[in-house]
PDB file of N, CA and C in Angstrom:
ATOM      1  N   UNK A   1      66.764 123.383  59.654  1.00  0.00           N
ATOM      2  CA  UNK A   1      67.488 124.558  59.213  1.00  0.00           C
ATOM      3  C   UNK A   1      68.498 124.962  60.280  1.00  0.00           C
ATOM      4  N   UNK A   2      69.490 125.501  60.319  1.00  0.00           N
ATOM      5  CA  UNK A   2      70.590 126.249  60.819  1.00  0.00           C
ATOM      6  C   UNK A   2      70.226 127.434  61.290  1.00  0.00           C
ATOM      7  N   UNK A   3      70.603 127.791  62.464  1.00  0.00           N
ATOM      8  CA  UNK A   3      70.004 129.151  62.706  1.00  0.00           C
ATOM      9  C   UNK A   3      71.387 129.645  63.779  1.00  0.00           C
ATOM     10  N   UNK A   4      71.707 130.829  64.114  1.00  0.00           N
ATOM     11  CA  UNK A   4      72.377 131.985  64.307  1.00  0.00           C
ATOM     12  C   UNK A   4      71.766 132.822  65.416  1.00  0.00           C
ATOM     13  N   UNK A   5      71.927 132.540  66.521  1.00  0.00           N
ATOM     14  CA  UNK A   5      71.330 133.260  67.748  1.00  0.00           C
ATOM     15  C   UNK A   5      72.332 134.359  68.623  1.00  0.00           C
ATOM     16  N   UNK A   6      72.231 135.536  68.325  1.00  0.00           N
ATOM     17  CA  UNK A   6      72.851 136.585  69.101  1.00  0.00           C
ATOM     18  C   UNK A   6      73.029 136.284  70.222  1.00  0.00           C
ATOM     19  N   UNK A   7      73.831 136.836  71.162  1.00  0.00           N
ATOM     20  CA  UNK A   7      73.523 136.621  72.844  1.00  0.00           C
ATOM     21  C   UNK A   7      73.929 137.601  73.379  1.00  0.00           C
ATOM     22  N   UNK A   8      73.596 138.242  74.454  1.00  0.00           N
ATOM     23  CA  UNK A   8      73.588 139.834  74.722  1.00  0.00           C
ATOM     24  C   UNK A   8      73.680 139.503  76.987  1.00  0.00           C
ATOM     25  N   UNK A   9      74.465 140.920  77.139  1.00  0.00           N
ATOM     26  CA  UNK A   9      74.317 140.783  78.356  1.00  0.00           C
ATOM     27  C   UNK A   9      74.870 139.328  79.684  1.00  0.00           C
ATOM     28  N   UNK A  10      73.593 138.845  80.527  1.00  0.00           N
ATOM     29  CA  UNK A  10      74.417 137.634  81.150  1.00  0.00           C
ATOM     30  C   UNK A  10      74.091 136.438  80.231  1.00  0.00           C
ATOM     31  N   UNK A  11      73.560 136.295  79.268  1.00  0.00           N
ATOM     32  CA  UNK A  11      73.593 135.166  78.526  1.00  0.00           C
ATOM     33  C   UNK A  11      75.262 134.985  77.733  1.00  0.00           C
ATOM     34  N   UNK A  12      75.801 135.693  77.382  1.00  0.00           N
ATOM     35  CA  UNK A  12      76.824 136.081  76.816  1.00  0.00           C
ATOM     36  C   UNK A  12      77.731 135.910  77.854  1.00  0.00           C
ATOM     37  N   UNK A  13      78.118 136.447  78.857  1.00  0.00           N
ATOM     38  CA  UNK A  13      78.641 135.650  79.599  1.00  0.00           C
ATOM     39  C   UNK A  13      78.957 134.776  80.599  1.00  0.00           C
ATOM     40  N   UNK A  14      77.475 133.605  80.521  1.00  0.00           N
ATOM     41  CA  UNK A  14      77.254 132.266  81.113  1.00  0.00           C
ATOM     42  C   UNK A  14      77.657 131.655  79.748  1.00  0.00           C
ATOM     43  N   UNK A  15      77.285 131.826  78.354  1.00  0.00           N
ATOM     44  CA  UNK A  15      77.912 130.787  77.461  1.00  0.00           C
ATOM     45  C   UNK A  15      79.292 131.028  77.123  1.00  0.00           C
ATOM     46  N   UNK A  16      79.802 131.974  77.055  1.00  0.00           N
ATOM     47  CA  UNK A  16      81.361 132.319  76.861  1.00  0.00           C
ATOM     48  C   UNK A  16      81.309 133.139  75.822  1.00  0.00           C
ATOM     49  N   UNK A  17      80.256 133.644  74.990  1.00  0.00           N
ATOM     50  CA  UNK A  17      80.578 134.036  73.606  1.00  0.00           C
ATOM     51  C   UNK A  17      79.097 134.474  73.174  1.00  0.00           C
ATOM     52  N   UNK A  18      79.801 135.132  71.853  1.00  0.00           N
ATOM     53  CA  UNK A  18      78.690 135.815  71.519  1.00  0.00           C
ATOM     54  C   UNK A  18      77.421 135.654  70.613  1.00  0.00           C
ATOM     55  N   UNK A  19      77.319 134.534  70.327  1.00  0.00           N
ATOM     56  CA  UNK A  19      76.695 133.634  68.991  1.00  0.00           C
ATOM     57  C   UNK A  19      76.237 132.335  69.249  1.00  0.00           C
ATOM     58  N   UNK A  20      75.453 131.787  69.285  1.00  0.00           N
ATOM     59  CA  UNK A  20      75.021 130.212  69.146  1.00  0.00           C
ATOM     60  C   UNK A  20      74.502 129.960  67.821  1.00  0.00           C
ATOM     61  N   UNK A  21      74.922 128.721  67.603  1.00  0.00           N
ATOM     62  CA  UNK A  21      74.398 128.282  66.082  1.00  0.00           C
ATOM     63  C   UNK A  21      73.971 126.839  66.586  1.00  0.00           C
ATOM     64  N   UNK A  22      72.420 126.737  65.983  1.00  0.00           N
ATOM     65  CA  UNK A  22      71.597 125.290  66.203  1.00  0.00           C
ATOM     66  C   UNK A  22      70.770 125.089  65.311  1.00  0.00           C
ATOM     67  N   UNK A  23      70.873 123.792  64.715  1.00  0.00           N
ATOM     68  CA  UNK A  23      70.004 123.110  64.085  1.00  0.00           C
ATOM     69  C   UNK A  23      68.609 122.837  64.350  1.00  0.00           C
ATOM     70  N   UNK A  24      67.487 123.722  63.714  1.00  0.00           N
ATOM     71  CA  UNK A  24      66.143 123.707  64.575  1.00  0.00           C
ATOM     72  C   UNK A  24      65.181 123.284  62.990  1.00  0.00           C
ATOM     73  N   UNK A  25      64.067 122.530  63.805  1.00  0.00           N
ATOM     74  CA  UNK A  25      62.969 122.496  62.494  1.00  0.00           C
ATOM     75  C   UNK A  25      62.862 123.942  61.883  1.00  0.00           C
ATOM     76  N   UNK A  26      62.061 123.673  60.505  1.00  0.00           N
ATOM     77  CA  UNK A  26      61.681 124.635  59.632  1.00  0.00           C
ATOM     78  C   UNK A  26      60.213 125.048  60.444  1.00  0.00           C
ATOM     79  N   UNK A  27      60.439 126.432  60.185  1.00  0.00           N
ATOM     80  CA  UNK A  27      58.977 127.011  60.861  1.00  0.00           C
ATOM     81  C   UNK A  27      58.750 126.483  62.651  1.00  0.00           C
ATOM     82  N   UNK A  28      59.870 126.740  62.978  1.00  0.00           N
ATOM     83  CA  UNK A  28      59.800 126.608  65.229  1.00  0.00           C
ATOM     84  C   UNK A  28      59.530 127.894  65.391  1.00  0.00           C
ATOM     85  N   UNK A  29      58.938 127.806  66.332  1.00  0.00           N
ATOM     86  CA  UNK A  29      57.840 129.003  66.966  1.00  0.00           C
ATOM     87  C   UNK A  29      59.592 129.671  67.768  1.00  0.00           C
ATOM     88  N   UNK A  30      59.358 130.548  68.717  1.00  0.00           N
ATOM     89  CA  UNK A  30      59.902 131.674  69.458  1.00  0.00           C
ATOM     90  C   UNK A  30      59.781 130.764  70.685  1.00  0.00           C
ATOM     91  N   UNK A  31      58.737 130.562  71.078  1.00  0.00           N
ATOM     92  CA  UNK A  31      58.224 129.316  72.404  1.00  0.00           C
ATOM     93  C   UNK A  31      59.660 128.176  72.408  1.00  0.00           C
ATOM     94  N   UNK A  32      59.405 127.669  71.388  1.00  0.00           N
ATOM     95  CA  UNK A  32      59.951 126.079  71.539  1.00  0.00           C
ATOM     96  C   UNK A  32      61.115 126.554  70.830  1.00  0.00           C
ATOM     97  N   UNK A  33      62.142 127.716  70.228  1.00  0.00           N
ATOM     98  CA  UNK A  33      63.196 127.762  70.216  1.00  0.00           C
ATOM     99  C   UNK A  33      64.020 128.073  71.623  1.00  0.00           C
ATOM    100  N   UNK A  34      63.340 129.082  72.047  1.00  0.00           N
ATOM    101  CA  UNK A  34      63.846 128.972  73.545  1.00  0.00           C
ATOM    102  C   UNK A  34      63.813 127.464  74.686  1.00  0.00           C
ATOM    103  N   UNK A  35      62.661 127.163  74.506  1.00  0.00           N
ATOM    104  CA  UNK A  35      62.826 125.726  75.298  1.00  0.00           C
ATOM    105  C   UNK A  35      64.355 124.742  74.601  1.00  0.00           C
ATOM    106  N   UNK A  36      64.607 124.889  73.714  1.00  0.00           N
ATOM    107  CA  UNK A  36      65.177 123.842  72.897  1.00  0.00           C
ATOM    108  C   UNK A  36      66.800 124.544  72.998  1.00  0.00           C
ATOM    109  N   UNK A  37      67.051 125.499  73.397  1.00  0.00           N
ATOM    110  CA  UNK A  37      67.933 126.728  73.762  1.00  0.00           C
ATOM    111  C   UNK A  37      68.214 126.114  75.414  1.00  0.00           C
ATOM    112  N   UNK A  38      67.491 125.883  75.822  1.00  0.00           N
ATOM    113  CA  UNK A  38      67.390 126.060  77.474  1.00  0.00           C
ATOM    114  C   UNK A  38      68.079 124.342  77.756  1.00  0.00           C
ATOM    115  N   UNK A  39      67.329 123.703  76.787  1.00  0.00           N
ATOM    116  CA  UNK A  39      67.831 122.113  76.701  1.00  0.00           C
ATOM    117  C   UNK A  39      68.920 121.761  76.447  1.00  0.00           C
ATOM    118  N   UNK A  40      69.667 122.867  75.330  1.00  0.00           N
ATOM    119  CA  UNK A  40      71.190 122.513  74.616  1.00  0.00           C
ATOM    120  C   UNK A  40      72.107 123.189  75.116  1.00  0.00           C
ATOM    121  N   UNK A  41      71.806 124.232  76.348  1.00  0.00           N
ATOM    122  CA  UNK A  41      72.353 125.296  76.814  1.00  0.00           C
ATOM    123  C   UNK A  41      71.822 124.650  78.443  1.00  0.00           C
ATOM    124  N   UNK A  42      71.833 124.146  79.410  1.00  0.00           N
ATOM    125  CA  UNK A  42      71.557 124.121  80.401  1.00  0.00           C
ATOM    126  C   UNK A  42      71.575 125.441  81.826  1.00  0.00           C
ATOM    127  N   UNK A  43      73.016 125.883  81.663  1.00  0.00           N
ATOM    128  CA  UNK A  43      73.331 126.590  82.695  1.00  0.00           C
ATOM    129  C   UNK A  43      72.890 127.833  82.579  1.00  0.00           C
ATOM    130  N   UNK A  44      72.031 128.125  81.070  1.00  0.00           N
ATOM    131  CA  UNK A  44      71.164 129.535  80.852  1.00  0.00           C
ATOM    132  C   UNK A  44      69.865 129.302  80.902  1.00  0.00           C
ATOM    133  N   UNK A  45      69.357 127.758  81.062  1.00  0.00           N
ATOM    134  CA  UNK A  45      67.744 127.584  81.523  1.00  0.00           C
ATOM    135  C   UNK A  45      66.941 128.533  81.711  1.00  0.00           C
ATOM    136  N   UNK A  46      67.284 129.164  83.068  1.00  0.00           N
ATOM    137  CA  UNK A  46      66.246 130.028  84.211  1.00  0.00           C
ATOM    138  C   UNK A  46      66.757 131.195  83.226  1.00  0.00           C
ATOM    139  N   UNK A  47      67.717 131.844  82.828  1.00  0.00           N
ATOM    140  CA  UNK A  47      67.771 133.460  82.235  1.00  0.00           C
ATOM    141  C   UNK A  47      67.229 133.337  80.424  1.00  0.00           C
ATOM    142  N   UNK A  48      66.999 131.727  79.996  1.00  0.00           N
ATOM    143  CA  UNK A  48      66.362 131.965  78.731  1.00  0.00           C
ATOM    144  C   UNK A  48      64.983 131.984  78.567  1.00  0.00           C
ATOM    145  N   UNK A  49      64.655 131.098  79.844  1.00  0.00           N
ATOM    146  CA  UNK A  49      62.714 131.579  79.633  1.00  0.00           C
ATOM    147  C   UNK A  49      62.192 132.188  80.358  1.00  0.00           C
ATOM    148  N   UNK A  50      63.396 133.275  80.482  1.00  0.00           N
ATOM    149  CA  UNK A  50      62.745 134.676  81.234  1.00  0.00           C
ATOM    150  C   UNK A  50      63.137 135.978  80.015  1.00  0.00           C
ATOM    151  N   UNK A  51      64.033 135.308  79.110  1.00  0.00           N
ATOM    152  CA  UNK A  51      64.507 136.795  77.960  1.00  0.00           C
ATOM    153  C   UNK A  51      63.151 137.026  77.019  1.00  0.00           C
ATOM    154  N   UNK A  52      63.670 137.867  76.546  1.00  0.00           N
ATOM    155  CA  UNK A  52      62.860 138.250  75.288  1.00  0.00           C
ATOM    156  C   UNK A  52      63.926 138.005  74.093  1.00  0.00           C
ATOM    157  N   UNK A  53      63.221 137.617  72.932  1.00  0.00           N
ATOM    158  CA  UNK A  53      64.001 137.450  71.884  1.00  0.00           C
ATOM    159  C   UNK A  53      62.920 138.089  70.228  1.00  0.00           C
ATOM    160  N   UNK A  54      64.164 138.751  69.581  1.00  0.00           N
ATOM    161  CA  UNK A  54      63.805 139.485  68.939  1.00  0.00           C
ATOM    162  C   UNK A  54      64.734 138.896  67.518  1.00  0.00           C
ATOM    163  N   UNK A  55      63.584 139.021  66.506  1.00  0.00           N
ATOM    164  CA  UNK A  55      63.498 138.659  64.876  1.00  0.00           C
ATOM    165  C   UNK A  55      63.681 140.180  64.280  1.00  0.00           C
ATOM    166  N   UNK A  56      64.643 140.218  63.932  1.00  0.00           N
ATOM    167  CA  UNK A  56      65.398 141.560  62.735  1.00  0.00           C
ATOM    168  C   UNK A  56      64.934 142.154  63.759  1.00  0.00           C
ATOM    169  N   UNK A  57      65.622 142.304  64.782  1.00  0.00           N
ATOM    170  CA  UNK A  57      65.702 143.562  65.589  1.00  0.00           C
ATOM    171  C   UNK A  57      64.546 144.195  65.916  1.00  0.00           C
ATOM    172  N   UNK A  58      62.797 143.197  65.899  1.00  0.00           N
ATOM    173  CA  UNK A  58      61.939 143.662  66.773  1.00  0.00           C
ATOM    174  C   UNK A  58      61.616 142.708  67.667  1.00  0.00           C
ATOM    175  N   UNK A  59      60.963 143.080  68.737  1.00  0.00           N
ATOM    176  CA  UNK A  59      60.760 142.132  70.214  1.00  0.00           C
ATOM    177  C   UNK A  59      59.415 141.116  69.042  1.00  0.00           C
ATOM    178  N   UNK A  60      59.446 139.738  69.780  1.00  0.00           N
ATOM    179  CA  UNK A  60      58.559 138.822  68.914  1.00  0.00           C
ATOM    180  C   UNK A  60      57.715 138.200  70.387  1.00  0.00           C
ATOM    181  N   UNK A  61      56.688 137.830  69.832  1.00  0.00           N
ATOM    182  CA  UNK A  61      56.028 136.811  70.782  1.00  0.00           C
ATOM    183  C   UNK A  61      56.642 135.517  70.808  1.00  0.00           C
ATOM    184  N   UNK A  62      56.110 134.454  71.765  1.00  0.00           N
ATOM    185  CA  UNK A  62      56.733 133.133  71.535  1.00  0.00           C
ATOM    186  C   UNK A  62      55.463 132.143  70.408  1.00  0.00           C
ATOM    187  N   UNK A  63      54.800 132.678  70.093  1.00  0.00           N
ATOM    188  CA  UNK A  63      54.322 131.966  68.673  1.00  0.00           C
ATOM    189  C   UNK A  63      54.628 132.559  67.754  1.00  0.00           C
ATOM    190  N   UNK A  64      55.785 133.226  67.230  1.00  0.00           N
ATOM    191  CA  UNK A  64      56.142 134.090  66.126  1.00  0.00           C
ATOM    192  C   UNK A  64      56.867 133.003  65.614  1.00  0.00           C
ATOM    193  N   UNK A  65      56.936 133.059  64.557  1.00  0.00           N
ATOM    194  CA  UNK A  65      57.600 131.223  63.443  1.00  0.00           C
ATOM    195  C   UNK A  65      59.003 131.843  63.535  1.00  0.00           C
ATOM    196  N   UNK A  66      59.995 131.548  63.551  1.00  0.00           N
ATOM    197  CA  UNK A  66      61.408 131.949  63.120  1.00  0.00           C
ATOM    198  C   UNK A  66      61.746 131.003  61.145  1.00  0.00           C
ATOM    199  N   UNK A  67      62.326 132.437  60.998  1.00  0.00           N
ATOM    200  CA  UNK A  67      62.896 131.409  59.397  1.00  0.00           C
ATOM    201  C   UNK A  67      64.264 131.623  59.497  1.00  0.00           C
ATOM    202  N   UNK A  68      64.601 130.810  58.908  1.00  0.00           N
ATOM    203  CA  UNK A  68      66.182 130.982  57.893  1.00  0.00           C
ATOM    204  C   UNK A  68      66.787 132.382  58.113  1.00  0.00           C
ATOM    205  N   UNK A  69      66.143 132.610  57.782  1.00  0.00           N
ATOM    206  CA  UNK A  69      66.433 134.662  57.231  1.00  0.00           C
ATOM    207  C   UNK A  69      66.204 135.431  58.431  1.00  0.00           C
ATOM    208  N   UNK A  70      65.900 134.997  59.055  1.00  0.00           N
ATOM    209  CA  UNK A  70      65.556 135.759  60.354  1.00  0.00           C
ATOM    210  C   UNK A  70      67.132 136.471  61.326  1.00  0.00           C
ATOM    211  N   UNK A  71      67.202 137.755  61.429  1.00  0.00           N
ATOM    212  CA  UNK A  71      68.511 137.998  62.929  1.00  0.00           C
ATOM    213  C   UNK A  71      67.460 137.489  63.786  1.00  0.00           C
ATOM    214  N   UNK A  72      68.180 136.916  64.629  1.00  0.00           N
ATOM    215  CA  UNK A  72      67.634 136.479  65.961  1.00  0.00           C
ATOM    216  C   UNK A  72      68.547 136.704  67.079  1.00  0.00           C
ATOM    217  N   UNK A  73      67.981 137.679  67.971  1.00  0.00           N
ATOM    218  CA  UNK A  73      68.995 137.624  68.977  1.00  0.00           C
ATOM    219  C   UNK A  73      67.924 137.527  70.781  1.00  0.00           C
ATOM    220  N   UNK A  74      68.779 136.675  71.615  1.00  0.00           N
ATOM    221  CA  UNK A  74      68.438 136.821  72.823  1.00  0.00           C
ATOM    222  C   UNK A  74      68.375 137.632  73.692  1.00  0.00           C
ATOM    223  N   UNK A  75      67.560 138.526  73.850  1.00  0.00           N
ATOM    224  CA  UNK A  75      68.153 139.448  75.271  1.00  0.00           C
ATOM    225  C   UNK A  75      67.263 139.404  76.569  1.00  0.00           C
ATOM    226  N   UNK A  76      68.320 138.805  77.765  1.00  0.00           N
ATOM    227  CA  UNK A  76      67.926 138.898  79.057  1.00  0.00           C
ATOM    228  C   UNK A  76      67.281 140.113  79.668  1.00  0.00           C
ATOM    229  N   UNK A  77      66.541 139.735  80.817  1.00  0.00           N
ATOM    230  CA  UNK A  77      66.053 140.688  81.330  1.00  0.00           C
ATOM    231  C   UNK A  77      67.022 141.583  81.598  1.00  0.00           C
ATOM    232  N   UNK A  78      66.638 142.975  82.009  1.00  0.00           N
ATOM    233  CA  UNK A  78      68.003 143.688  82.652  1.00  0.00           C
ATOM    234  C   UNK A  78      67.110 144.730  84.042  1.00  0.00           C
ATOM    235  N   UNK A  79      68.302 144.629  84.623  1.00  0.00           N
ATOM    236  CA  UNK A  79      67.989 145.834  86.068  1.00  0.00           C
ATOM    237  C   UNK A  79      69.325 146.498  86.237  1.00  0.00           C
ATOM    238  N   UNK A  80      68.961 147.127  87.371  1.00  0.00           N
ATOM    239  CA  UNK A  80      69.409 147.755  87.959  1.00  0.00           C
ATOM    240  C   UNK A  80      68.670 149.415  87.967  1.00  0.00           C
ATOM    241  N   UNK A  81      69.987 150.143  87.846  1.00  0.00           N
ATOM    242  CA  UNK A  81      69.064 151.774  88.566  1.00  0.00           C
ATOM    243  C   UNK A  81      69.806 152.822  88.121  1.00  0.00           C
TER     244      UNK A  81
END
């Protein structure tokens, strides 16, 4: 399936933009979309399996299934003060 990944913060600008679109199995966990994110995306490795990523706009675990239908967006840790 095709999927549509938000990108927020420094993920957004280490990839240049605001959207990734990737071809992932039907029914990939939260876990292994990020690994597979980190693989096709290299230079966001270390800030993707440290984000949280959230399905229709709630925070998900990494065994949460992603579908089709799903918003999915990435968001990095954040600091400061």
């Amino acid at each position: 399936m095709k999927i549509q990944i938000k990108l927020f913060a420094a993920a957004r600008e280490i990839s240049d933009r605001g959207e990734i679109e990737l071809e992932v199995a039907d029914d990939i966990s939260v876990g292994d979309l990020k690994k597979l994110v980190s693989m096709e995306y290299p230079k966001m490795k270390d800030l993707i399996l440290r984000s949280a990523v959230s399905l229709n706009r709630e925070f998900s675990t990494d065994e949460c299934v992603v579908h089709v239908t799903d918003e999915i967006a990435l968001i990095p840790p954040v600091s400061g003060g």
